[in-house]
N, C-alpha and C. Protein backbone atom coordinates (compact mmCIF):
# COMPACT_ATOMS: atom_id res chain seq x y z
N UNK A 1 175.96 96.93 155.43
CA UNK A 1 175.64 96.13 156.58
C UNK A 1 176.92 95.72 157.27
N UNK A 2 176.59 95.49 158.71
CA UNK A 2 177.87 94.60 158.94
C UNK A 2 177.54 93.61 159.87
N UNK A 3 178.24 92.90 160.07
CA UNK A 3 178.06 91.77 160.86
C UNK A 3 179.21 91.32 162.29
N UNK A 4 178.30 91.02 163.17
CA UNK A 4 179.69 90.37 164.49
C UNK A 4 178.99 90.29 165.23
N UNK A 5 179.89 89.52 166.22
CA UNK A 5 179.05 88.72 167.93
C UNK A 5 179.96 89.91 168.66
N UNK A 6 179.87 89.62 169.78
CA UNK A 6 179.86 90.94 170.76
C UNK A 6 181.28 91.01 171.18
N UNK A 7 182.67 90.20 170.78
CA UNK A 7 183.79 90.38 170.87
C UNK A 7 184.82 90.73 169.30
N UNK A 8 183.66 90.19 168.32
CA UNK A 8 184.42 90.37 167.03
C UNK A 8 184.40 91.59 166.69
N UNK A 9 184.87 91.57 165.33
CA UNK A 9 185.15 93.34 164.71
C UNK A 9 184.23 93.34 164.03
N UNK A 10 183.58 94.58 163.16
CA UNK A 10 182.74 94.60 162.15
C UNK A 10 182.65 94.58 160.88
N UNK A 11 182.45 93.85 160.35
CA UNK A 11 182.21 93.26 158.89
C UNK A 11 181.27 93.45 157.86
N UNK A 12 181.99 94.43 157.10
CA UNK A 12 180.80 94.67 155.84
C UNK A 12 179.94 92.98 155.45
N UNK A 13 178.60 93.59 154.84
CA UNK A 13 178.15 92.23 154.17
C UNK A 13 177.04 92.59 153.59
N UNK A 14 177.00 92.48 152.35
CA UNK A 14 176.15 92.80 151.10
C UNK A 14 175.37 91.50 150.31
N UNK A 15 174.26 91.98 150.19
CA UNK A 15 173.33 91.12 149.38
C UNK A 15 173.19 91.19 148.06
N UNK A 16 173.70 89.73 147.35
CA UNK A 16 173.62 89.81 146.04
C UNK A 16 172.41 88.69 145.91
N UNK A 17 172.25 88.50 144.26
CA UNK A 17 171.38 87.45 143.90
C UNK A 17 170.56 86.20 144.32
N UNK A 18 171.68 85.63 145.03
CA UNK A 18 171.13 84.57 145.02
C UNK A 18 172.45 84.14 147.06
N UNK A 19 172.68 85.32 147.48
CA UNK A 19 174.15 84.91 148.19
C UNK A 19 174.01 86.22 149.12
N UNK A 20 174.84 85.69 150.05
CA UNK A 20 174.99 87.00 150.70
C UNK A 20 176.77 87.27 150.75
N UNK A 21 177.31 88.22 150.66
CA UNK A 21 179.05 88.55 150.34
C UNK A 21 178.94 88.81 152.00
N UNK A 22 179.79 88.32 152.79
CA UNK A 22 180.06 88.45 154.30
C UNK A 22 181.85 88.89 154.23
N UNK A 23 182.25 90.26 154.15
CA UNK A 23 183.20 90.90 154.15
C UNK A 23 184.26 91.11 153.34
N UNK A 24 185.34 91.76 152.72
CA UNK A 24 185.50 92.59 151.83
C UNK A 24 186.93 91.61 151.16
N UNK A 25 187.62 92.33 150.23
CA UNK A 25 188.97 91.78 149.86
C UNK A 25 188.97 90.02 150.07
N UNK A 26 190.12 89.25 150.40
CA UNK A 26 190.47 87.85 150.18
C UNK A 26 189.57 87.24 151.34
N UNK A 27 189.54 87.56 152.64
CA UNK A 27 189.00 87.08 153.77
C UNK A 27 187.17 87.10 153.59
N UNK A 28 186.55 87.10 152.50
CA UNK A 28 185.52 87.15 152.52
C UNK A 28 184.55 85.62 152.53
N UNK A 29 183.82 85.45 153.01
CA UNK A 29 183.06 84.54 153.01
C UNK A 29 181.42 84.21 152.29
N UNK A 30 181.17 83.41 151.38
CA UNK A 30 180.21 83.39 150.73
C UNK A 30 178.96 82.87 151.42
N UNK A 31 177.55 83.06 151.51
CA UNK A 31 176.81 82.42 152.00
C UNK A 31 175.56 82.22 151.25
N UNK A 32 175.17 81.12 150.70
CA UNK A 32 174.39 81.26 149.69
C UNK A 32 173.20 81.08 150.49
N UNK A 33 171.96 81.97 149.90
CA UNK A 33 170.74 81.72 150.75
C UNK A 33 169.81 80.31 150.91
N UNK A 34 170.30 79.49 149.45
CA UNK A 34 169.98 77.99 149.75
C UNK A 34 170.13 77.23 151.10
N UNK A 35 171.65 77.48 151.45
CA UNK A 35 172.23 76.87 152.98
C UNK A 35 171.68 77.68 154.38
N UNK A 36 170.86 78.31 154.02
CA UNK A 36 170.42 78.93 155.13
C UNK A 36 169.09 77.91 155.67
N UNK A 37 169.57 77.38 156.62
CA UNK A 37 168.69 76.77 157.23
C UNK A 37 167.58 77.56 158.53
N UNK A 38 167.84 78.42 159.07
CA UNK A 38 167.21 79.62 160.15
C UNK A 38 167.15 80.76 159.78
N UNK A 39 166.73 81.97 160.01
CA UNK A 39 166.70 83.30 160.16
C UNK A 39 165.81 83.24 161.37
N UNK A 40 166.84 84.13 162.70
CA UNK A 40 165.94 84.01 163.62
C UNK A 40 166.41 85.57 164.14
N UNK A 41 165.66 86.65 164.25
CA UNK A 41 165.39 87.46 164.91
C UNK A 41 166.10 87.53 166.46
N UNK A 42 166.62 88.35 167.08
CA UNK A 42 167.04 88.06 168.20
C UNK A 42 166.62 89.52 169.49
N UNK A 43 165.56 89.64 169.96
CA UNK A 43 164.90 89.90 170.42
C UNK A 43 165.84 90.75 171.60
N UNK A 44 166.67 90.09 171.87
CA UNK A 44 167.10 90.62 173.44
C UNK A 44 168.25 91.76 173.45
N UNK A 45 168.41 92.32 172.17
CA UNK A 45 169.63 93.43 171.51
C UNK A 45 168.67 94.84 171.58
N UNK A 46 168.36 95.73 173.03
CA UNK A 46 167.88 96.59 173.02
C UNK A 46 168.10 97.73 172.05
N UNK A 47 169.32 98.13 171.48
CA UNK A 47 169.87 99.24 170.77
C UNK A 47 170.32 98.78 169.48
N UNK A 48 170.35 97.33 169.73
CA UNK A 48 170.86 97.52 168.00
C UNK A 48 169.80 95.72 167.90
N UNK A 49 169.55 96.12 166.53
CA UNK A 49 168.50 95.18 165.64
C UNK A 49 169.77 94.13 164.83
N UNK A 50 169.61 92.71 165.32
CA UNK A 50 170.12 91.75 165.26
C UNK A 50 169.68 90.68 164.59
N UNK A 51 169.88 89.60 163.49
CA UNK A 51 169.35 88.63 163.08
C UNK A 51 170.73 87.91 162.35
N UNK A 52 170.35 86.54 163.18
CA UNK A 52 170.72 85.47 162.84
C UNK A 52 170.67 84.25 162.16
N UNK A 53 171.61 84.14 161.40
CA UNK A 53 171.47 83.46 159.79
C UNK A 53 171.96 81.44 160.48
N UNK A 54 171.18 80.66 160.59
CA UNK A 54 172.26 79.27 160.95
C UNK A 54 172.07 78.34 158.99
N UNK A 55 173.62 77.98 159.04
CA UNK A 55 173.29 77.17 157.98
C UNK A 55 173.14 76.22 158.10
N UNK A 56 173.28 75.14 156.84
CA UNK A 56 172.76 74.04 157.04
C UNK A 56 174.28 72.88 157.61
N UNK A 57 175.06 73.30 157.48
CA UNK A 57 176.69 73.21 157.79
C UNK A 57 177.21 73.48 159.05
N UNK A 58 176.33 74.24 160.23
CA UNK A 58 175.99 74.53 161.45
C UNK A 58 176.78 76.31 161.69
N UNK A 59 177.39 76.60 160.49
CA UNK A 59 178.00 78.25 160.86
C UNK A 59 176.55 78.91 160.79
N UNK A 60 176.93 79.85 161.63
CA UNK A 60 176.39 81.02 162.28
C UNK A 60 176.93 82.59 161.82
N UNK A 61 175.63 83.28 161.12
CA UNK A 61 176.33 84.30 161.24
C UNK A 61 175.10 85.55 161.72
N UNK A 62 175.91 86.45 162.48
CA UNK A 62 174.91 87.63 163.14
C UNK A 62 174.94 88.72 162.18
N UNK A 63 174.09 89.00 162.19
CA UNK A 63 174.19 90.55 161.14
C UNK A 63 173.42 91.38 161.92
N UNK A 64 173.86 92.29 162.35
CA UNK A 64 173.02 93.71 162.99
C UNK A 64 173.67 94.97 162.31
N UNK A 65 172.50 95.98 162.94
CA UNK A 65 172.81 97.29 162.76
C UNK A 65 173.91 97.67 163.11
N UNK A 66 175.08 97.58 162.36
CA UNK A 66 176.60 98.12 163.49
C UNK A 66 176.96 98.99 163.14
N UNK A 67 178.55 99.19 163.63
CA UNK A 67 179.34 100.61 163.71
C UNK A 67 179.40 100.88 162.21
N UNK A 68 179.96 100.25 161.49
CA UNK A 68 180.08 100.69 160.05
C UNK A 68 179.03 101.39 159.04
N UNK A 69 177.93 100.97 159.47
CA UNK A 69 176.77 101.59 158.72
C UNK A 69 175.57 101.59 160.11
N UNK A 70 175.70 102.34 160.02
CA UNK A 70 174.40 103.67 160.87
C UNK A 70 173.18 103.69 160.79
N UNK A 71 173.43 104.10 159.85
CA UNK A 71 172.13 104.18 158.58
C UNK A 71 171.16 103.11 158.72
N UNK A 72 169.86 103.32 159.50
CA UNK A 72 168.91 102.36 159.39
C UNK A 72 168.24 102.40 158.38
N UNK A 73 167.89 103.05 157.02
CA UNK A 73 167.28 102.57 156.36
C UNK A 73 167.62 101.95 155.61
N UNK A 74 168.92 101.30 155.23
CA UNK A 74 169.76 100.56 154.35
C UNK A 74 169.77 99.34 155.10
N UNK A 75 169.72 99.31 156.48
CA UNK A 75 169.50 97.69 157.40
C UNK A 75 168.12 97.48 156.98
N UNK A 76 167.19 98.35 156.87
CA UNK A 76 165.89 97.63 156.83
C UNK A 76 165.68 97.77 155.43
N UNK A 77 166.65 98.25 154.47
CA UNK A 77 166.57 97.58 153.08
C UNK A 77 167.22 96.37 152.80
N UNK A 78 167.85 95.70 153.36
CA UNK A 78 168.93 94.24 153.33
C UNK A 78 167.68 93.54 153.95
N UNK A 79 167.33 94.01 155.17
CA UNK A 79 166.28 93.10 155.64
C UNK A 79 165.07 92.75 154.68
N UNK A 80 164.67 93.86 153.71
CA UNK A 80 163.40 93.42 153.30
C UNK A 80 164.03 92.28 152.14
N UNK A 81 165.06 93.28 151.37
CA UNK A 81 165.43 92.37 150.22
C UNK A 81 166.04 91.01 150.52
N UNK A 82 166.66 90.70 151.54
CA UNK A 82 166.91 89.31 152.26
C UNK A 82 165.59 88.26 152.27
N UNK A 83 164.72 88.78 153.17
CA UNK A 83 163.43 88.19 153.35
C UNK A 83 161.79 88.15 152.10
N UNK A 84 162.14 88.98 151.03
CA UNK A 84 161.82 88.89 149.80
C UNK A 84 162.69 87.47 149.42
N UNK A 85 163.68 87.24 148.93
CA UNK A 85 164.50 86.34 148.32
C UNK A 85 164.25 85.09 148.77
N UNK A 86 164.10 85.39 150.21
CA UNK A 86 164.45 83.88 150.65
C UNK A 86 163.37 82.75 149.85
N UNK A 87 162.06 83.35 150.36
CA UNK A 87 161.13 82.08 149.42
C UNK A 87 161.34 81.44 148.45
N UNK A 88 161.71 82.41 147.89
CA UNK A 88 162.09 81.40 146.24
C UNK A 88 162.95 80.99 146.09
N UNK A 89 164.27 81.50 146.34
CA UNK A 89 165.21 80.70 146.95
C UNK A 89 165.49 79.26 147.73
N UNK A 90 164.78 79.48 148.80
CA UNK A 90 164.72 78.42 149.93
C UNK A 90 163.42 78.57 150.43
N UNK A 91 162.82 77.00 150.43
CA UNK A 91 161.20 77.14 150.71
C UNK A 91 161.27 76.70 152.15
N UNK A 92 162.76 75.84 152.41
CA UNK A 92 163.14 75.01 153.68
C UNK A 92 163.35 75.92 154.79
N UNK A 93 163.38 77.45 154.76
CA UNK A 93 164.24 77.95 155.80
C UNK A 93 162.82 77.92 156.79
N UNK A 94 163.59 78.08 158.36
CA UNK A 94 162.19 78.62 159.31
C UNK A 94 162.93 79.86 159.42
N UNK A 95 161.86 80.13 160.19
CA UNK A 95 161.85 81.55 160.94
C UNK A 95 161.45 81.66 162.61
N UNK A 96 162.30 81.91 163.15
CA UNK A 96 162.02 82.21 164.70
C UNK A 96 162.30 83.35 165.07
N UNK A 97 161.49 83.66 166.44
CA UNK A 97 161.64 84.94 166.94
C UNK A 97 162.18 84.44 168.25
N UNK A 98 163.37 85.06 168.89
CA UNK A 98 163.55 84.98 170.55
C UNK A 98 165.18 84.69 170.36
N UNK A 99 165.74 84.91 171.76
CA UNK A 99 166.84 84.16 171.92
C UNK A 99 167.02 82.57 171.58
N UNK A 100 168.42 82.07 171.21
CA UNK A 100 168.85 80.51 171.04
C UNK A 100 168.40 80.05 172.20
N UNK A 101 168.07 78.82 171.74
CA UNK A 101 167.85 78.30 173.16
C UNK A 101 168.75 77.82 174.20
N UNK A 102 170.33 78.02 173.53
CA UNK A 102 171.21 77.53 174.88
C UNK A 102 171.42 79.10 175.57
N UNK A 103 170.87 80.31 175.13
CA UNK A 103 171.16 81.28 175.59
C UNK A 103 170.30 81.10 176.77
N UNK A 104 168.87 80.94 175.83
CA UNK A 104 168.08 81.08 177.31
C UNK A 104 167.97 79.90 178.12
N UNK A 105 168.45 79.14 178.23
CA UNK A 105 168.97 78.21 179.18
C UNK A 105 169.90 78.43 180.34
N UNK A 106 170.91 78.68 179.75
CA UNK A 106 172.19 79.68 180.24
C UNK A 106 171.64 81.03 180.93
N UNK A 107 170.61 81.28 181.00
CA UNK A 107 170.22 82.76 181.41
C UNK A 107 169.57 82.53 182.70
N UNK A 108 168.57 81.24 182.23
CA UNK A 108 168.12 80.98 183.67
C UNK A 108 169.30 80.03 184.51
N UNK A 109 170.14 79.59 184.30
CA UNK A 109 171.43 78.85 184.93
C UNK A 109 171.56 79.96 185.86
N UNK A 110 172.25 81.17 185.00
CA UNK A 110 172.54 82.31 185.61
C UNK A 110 171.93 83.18 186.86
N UNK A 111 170.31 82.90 186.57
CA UNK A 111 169.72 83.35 187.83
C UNK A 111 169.24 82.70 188.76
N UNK A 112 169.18 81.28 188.57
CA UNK A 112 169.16 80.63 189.79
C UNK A 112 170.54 80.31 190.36
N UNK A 113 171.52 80.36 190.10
CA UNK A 113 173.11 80.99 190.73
C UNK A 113 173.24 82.00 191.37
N UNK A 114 172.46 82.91 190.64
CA UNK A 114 172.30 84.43 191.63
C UNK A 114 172.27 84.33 192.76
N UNK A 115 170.26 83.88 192.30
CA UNK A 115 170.17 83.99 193.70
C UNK A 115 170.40 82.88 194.57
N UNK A 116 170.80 81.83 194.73
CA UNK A 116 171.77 80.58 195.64
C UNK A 116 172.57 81.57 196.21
N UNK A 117 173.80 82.65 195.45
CA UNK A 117 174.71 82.81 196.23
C UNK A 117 174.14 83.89 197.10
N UNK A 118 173.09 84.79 196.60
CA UNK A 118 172.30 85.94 197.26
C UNK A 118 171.82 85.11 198.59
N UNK A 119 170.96 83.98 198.57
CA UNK A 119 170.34 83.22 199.64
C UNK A 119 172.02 82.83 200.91
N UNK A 120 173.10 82.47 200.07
CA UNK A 120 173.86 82.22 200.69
C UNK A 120 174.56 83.38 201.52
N UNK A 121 174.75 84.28 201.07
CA UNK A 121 175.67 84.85 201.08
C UNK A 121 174.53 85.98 202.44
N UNK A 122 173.16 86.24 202.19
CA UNK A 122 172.12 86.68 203.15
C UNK A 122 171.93 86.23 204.61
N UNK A 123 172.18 84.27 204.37
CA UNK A 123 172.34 83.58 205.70
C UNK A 123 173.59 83.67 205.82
N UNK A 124 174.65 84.03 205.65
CA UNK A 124 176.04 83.84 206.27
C UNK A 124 176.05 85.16 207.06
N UNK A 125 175.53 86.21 206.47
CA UNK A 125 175.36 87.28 206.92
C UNK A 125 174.59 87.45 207.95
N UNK A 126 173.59 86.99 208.09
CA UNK A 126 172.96 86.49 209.46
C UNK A 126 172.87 85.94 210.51
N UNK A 127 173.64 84.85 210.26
CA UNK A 127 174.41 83.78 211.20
C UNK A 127 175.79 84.89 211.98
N UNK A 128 176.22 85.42 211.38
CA UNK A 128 177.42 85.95 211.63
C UNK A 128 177.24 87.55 212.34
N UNK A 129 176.63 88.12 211.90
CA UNK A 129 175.94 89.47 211.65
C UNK A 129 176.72 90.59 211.32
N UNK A 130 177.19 90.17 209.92
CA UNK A 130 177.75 91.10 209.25
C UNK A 130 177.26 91.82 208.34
N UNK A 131 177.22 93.01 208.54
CA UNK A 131 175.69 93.54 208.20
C UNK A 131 176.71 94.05 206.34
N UNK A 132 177.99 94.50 206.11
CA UNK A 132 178.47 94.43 204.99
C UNK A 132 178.67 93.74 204.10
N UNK A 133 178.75 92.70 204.62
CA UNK A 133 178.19 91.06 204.14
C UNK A 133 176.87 91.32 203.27
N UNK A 134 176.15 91.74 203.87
CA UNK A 134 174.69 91.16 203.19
C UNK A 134 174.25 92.15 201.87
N UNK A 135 175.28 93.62 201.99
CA UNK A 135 174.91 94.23 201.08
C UNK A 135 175.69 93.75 199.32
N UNK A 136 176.43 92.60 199.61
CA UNK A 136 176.97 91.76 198.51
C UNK A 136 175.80 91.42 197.24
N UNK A 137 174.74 91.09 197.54
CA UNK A 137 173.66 90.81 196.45
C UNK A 137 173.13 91.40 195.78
N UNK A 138 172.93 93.23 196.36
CA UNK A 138 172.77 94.27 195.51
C UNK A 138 173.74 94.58 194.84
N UNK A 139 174.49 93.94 194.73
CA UNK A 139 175.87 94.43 193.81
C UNK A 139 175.46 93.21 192.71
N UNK A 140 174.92 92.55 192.85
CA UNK A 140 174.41 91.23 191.60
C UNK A 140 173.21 91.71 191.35
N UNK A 141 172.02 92.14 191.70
CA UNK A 141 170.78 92.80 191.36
C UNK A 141 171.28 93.57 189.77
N UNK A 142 171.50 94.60 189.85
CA UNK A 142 171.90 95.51 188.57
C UNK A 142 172.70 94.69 187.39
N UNK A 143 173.16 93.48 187.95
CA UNK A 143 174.25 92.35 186.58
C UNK A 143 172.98 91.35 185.45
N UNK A 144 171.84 90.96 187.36
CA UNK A 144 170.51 90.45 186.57
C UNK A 144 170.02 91.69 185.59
N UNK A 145 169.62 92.47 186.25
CA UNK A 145 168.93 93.51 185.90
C UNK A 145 169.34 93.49 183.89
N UNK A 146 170.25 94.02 183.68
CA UNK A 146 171.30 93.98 182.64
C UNK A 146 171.56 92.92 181.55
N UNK A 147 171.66 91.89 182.20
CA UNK A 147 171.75 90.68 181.56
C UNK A 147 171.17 89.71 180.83
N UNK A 148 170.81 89.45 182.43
CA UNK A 148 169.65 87.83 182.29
C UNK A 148 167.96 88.48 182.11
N UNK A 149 168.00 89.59 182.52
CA UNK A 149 166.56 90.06 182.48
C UNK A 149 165.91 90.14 180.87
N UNK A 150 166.12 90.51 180.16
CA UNK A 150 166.12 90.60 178.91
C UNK A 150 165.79 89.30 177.83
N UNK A 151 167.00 88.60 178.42
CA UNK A 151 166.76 87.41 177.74
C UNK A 151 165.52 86.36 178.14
N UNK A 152 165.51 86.57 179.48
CA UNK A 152 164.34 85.84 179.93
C UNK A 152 163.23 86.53 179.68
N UNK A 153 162.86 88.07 179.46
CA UNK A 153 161.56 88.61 179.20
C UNK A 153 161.32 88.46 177.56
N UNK A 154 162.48 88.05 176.64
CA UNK A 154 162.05 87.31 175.32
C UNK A 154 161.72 86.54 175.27
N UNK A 155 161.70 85.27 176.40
CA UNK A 155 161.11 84.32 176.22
C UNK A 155 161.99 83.11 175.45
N UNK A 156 161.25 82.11 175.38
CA UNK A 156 161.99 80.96 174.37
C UNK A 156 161.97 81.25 172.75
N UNK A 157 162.72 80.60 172.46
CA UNK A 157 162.60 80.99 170.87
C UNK A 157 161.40 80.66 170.24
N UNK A 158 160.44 81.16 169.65
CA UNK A 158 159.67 80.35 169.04
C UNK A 158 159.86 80.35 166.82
N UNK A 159 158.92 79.21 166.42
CA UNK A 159 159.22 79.02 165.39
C UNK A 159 158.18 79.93 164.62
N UNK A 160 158.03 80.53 163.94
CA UNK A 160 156.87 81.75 163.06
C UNK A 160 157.19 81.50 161.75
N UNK A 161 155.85 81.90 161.09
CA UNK A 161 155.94 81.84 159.50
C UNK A 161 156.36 83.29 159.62
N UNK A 162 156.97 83.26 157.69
CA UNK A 162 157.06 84.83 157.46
C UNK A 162 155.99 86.00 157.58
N UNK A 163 155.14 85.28 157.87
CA UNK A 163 153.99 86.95 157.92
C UNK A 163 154.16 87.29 159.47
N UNK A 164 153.99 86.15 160.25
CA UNK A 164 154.09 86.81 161.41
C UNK A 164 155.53 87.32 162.11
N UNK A 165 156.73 86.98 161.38
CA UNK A 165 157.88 87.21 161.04
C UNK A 165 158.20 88.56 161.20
N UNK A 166 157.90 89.29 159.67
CA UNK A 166 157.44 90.38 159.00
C UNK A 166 156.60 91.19 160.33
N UNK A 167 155.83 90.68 160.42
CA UNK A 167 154.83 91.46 161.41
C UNK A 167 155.79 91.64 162.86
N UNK A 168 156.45 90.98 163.57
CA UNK A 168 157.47 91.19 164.93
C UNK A 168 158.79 92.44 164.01
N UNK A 169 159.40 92.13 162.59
CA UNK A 169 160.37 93.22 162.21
C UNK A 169 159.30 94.49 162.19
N UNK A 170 158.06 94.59 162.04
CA UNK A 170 157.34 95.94 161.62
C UNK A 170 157.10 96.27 163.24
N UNK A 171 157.04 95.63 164.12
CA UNK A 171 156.50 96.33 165.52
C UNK A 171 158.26 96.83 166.11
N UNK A 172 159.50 95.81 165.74
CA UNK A 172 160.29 96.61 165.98
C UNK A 172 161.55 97.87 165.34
N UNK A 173 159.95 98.42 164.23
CA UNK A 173 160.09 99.50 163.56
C UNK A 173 161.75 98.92 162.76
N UNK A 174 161.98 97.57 162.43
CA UNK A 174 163.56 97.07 161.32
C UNK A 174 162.70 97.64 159.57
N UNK A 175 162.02 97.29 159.38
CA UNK A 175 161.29 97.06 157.68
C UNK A 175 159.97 98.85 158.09
């Protein structure tokens, strides 16, 4: 497995007993599945299958399908054996499906900014009649498109038991 947010490097991370090992040699970090306070699914990662661990200590860690291992059936073996463990382990954890919620907050920030400067930037163009002017907003269309679209068609996070959990990893063919 490996693990990272979308500027870090990739990080082996293996499931033992009772823990998860989050990367290799001295720099490794322990995470025991007790302190896992979340596992939340993250919905808005078209190409690669993403889930996020929050502890009870407030670190965060992402684990997706990454560069280092390929191999999806070994992600959706960590996944099952992860989500096997946890119960007995930890009876406390939830489970959500969707983006964080400051993401999707931040997403709609993002598109009502859009379009303000689209509205703005349409009447300046009008007032003025600069007709090169106005083609400025289709150049932000394709950034929504890309971006914010995604996160907002996941919706808010919601909170799910493990079956229906289980049941969102089986529709997006992870387990």
């Amino acid at each position: 497995m490996s693990s990272g947010g979308l500027l870090s490097r990739s990080t082996p991370i293996f499931l033992e007993a009772d823990q998860i090992v989050h990367g290799l040699g001295a720099p490794k970090r322990i995470i025991k599945l007790s302190d896992v306070s979340v596992i939340r699914l993250d919905t808005t990662r078209r190409k690669r299958f993403c889930l996020v661990l929050d502890e009870i200590g407030g670190k965060k860690t992402v684990i997706t399908e990454g560069v280092n291992n390929t191999d999806p059936n070994s992600f959706s073996a960590f996944v099952c054996a992860l989500l096997t463990r946890m119960p007995q382990l930890n009876q406390f954890v939830t489970y959500e499906i969707g983006p964080s919620i400051k993401i999707w907050i931040a997403a709609w920030i993002g598109l009502f900014v859009s379009i303000a400067i689209t509205i703005g930037v349409l009447w300046a163009a009008l007032i003025e009649q600069r007709l090169p002017t106005a083609i400025l907003p289709f150049a932000i269309a394709p950034v929504i498109m890309v971006f914010v679209a995604p996160i907002l068609m996941a919706g808010r996070c919601q909170k799910v038991g493990l079956h229906m959990f289980l049941t969102a990893l089986a529709e997006r063919q992870m387990i």
